[in-house]
N, C-alpha and C. Protein backbone atom coordinates (compact mmCIF):
# COMPACT_ATOMS: atom_id res chain seq x y z
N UNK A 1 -16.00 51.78 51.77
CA UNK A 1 -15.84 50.70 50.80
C UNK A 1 -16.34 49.41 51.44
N UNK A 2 -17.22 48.66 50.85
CA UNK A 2 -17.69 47.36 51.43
C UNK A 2 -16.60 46.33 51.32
N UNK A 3 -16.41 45.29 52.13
CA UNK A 3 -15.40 44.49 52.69
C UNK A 3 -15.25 43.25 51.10
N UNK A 4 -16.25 43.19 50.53
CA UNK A 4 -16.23 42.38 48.98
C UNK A 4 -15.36 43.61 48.20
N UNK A 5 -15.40 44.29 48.24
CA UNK A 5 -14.52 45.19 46.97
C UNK A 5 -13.17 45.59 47.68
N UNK A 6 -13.22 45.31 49.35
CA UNK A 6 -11.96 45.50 49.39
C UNK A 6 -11.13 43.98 49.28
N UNK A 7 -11.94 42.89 49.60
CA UNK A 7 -10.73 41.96 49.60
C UNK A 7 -10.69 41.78 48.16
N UNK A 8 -11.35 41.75 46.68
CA UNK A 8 -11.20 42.02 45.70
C UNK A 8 -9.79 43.18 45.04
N UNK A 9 -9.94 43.80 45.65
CA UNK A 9 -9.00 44.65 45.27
C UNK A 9 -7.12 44.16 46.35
N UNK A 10 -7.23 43.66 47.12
CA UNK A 10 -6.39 42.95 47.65
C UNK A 10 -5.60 42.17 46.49
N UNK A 11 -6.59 41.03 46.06
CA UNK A 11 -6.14 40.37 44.66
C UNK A 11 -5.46 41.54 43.62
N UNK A 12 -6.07 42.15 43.02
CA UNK A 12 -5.54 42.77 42.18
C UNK A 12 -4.45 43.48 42.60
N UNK A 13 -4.17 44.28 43.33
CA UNK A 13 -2.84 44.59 43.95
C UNK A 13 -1.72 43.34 43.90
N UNK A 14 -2.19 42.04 44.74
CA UNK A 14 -1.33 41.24 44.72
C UNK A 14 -0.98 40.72 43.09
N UNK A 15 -1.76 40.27 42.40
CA UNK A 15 -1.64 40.37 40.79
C UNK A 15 -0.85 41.46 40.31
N UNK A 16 -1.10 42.62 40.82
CA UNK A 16 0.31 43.28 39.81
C UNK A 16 1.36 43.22 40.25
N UNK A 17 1.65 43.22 41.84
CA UNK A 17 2.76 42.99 42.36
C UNK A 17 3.79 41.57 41.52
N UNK A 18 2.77 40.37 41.56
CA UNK A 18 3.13 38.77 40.83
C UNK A 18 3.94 39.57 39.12
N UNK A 19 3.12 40.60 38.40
CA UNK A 19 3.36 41.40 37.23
C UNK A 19 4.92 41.96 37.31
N UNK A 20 4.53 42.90 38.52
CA UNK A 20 6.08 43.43 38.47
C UNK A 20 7.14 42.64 38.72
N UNK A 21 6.75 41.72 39.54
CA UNK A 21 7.73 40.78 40.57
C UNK A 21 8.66 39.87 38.80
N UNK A 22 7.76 39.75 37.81
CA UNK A 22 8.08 38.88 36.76
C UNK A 22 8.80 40.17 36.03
N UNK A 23 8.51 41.16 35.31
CA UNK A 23 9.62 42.09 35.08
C UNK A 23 10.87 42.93 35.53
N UNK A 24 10.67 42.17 36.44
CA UNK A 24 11.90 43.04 37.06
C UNK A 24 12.83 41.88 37.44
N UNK A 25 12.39 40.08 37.64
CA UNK A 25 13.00 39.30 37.52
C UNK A 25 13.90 38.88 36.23
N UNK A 26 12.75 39.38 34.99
CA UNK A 26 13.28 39.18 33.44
C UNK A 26 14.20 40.16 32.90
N UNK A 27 13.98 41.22 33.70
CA UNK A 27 15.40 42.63 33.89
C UNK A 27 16.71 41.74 34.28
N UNK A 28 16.44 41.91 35.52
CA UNK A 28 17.66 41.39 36.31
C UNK A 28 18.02 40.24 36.54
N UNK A 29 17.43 38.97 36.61
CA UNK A 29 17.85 37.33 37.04
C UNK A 29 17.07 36.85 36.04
N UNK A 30 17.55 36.76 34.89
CA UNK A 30 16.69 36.27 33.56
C UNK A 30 16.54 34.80 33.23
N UNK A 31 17.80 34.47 34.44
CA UNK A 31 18.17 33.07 34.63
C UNK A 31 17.16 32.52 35.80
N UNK A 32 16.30 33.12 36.54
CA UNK A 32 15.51 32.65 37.52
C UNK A 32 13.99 32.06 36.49
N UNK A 33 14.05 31.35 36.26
CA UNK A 33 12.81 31.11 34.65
C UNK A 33 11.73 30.57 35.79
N UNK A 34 11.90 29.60 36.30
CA UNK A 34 11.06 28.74 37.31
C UNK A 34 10.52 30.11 38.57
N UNK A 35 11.12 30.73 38.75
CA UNK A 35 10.30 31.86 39.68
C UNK A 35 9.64 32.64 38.31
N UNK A 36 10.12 33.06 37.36
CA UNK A 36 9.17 34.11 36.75
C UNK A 36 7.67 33.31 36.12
N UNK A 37 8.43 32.66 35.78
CA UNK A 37 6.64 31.74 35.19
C UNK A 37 5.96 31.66 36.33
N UNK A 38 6.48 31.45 37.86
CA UNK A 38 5.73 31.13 38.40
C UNK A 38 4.76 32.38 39.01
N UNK A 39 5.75 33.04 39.03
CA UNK A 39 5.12 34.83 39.01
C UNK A 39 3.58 35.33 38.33
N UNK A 40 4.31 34.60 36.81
CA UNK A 40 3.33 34.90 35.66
C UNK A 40 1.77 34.22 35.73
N UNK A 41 2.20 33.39 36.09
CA UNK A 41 0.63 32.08 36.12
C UNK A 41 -0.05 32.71 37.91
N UNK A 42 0.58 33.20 38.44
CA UNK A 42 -0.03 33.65 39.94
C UNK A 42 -0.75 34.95 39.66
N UNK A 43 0.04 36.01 38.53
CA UNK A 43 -0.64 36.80 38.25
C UNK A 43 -1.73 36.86 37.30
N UNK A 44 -1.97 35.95 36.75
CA UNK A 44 -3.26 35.37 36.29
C UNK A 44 -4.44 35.43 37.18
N UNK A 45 -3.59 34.10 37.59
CA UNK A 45 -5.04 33.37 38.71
C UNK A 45 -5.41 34.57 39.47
N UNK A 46 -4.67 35.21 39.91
CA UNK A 46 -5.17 36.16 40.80
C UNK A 46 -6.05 37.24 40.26
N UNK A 47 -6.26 37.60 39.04
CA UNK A 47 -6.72 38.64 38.59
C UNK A 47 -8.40 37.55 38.38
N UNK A 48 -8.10 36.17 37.88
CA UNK A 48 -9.58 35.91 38.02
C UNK A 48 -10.09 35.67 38.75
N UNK A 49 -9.14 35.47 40.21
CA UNK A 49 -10.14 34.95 41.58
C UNK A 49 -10.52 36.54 41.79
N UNK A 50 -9.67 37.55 41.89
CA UNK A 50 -10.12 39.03 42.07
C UNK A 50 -11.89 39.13 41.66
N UNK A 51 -12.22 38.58 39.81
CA UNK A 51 -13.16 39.09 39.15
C UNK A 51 -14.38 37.53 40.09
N UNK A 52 -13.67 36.66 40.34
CA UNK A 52 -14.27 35.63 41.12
C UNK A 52 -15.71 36.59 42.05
N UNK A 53 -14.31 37.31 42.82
CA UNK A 53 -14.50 37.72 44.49
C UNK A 53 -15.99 38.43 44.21
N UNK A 54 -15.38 39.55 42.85
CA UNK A 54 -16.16 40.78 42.19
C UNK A 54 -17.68 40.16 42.19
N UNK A 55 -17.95 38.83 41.59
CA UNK A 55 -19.56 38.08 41.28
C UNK A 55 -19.58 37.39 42.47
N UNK A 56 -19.51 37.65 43.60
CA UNK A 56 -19.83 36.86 44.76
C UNK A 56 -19.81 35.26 44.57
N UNK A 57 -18.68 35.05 43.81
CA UNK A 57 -18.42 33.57 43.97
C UNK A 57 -17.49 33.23 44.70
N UNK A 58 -17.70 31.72 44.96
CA UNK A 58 -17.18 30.94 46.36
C UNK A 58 -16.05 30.69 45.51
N UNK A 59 -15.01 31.01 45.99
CA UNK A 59 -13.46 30.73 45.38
C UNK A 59 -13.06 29.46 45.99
N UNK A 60 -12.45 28.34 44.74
CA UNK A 60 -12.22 27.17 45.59
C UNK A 60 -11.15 27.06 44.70
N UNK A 61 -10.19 26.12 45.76
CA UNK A 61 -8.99 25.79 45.52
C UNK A 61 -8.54 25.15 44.88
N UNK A 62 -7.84 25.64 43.74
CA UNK A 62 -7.53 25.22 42.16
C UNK A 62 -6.45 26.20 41.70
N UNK A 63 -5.69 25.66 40.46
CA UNK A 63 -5.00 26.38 39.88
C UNK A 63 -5.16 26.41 38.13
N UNK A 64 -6.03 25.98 38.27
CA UNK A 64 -6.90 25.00 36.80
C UNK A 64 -7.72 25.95 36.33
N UNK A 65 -7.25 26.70 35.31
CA UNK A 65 -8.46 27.63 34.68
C UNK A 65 -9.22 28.04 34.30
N UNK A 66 -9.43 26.76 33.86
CA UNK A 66 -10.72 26.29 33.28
C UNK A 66 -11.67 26.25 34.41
N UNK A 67 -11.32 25.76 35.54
CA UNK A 67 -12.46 25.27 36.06
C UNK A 67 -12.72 26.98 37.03
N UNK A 68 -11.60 27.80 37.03
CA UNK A 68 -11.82 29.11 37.24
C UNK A 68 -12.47 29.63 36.45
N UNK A 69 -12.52 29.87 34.88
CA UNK A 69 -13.11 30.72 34.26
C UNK A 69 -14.58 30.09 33.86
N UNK A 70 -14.62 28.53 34.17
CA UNK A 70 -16.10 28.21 34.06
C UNK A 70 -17.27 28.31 34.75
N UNK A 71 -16.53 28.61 36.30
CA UNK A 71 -17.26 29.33 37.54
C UNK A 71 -17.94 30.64 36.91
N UNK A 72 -16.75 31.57 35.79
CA UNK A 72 -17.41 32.68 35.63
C UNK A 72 -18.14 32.75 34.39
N UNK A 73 -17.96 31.97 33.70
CA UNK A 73 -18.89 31.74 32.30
C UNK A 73 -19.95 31.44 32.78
N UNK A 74 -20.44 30.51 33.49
CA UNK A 74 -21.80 30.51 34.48
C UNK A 74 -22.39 31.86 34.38
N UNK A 75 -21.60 32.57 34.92
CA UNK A 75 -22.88 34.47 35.37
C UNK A 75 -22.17 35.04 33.69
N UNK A 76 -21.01 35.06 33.07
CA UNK A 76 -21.04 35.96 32.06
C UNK A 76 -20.43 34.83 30.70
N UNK A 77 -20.87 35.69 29.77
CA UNK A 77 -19.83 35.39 28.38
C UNK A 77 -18.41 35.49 27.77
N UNK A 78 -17.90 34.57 28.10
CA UNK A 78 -16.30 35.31 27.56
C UNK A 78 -16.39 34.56 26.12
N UNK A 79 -15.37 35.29 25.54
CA UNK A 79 -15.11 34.54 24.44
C UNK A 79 -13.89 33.74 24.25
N UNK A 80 -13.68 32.99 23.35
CA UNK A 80 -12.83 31.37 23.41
C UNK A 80 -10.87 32.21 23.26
N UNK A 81 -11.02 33.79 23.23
CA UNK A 81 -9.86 34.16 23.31
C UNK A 81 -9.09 34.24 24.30
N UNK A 82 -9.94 34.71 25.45
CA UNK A 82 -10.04 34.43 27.41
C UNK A 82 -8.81 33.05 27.29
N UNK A 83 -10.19 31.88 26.54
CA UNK A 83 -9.51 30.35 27.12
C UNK A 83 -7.87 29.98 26.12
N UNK A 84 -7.73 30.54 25.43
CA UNK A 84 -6.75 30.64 24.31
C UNK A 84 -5.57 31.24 25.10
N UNK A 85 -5.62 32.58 26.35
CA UNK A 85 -4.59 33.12 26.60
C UNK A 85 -4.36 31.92 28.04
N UNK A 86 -5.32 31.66 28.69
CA UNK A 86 -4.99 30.25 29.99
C UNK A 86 -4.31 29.48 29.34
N UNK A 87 -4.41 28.68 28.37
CA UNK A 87 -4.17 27.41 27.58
C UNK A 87 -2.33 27.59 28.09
N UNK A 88 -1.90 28.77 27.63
CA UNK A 88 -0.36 28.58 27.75
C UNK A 88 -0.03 28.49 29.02
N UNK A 89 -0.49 28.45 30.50
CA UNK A 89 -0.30 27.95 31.54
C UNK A 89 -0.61 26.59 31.73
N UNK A 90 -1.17 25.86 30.98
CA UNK A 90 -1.46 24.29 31.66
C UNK A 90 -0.06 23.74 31.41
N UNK A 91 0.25 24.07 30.42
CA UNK A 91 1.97 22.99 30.66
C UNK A 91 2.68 23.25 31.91
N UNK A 92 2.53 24.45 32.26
CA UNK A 92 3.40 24.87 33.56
C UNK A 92 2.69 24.75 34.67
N UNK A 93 1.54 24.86 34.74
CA UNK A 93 0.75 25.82 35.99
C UNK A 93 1.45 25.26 37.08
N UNK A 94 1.56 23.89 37.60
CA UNK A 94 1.87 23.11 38.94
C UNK A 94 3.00 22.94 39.04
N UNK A 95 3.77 22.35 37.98
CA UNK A 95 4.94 21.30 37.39
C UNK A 95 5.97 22.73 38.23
N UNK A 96 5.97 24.36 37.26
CA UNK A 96 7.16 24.66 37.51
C UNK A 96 7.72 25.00 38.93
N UNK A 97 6.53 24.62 39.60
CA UNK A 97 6.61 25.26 41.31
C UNK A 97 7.33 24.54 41.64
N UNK A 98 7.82 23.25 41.62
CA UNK A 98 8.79 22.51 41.91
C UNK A 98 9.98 21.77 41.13
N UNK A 99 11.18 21.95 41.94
CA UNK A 99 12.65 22.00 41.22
C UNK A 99 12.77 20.83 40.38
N UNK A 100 12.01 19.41 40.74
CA UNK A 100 12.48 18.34 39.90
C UNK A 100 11.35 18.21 38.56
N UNK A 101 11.10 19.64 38.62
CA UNK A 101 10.11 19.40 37.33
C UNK A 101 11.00 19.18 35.90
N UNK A 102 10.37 18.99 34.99
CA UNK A 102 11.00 18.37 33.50
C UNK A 102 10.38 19.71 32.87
N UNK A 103 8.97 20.24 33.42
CA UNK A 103 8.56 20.94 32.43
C UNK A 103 8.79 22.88 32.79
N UNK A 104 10.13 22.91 32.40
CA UNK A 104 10.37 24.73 32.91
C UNK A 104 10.44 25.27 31.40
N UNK A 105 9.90 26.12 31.21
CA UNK A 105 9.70 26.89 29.89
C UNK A 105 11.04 27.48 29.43
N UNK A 106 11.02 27.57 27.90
CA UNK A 106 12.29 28.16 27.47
C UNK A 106 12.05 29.62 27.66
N UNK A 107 12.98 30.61 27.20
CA UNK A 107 12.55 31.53 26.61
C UNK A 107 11.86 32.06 25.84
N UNK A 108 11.55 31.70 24.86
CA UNK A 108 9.93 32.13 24.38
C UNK A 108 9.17 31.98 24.54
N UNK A 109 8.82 30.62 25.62
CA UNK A 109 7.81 29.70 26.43
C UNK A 109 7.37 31.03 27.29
N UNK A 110 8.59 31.31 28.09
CA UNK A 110 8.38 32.28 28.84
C UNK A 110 7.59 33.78 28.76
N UNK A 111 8.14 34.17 27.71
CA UNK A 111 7.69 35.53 27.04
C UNK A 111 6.14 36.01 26.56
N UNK A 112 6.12 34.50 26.42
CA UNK A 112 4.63 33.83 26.06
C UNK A 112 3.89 33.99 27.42
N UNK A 113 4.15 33.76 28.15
CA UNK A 113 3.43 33.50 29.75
C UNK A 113 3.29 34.90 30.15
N UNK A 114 4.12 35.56 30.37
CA UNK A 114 4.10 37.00 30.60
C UNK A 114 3.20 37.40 29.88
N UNK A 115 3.45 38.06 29.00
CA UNK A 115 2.33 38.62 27.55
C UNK A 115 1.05 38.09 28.09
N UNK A 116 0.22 36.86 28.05
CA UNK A 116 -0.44 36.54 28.36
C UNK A 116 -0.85 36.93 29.28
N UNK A 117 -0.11 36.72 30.72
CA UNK A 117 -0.58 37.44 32.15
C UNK A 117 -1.14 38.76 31.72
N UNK A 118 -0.03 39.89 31.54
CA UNK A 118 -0.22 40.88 31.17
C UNK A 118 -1.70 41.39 30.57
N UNK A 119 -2.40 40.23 29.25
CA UNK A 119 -3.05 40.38 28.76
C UNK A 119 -4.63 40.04 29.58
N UNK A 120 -4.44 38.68 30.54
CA UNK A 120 -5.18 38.36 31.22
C UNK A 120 -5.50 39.29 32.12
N UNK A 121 -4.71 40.44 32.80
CA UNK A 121 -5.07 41.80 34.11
C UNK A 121 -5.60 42.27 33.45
N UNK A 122 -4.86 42.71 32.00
CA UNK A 122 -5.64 44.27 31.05
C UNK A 122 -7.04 43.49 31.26
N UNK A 123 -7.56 42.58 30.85
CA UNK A 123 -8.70 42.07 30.27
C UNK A 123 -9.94 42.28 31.43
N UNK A 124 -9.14 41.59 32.82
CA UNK A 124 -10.17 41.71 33.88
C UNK A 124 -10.20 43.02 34.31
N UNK A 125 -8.56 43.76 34.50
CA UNK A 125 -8.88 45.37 35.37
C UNK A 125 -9.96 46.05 34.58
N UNK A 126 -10.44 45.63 33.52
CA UNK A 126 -11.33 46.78 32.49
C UNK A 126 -12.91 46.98 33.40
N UNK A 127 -13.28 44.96 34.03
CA UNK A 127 -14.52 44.93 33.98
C UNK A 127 -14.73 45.31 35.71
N UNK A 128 -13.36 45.71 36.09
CA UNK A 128 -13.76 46.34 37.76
C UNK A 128 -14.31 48.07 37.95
């Protein structure tokens, strides 16, 4: 296996781990909201720096998705549904990592974030 598809696949492992790490938090500590979102938005990013790694692009340090998924709109086409499922991380992406934030998602805020993640792996694991 060449050393690009393995640290690629590193990401994705760590992305589902961020996946499980958020269902099994929403099982059991349903009250931990600020770790599961934060779970949720890691398992994102990670699945697009993964598809990043995949087009030999220079991964730079951001949590901003846009400016992640515009790196990859450059080499491919997504469509505006891609930017529709990110959108529900900008309220949170930074804010919930830290305790004196204002902005921690409710419960459906939440449910929303998940789903999304979820939807964001299905979307990239397809094109590995």
């Amino acid at each position: 296996m060449d050393r690009n598809k393995e640290i690629y696949n590193e990401w994705i492992l760590s992305a589902e781990e961020d996946l499980l790490v958020t269902e099994t938090l929403l099982k059991y500590s349903p009250s931990l909201v600020s770790a599961i979102a934060f779970h949720a938005e890691q398992a994102a990013e990670k699945m697009i720096k993964a598809y990043l790694i995949k087009l030999n692009i220079k991964l730079i340090k951001t949590h901003d998705f846009d400016k992640l998924l515009t790196l990859i709109e450059n080499r491919e086409e997504f469509s505006a549904s891609l930017y529709e499922l990110v959108v529900v991380f900008d309220k949170f992406n930074v804010e919930v990592r830290y305790p004196d934030s204002e902005s921690i998602p409710n419960k459906e805020e939440l449910l929303e974030m998940i789903e999304c993640a979820k939807k964001i792996y299905s979307f990239f694991k397809k094109l590995f």
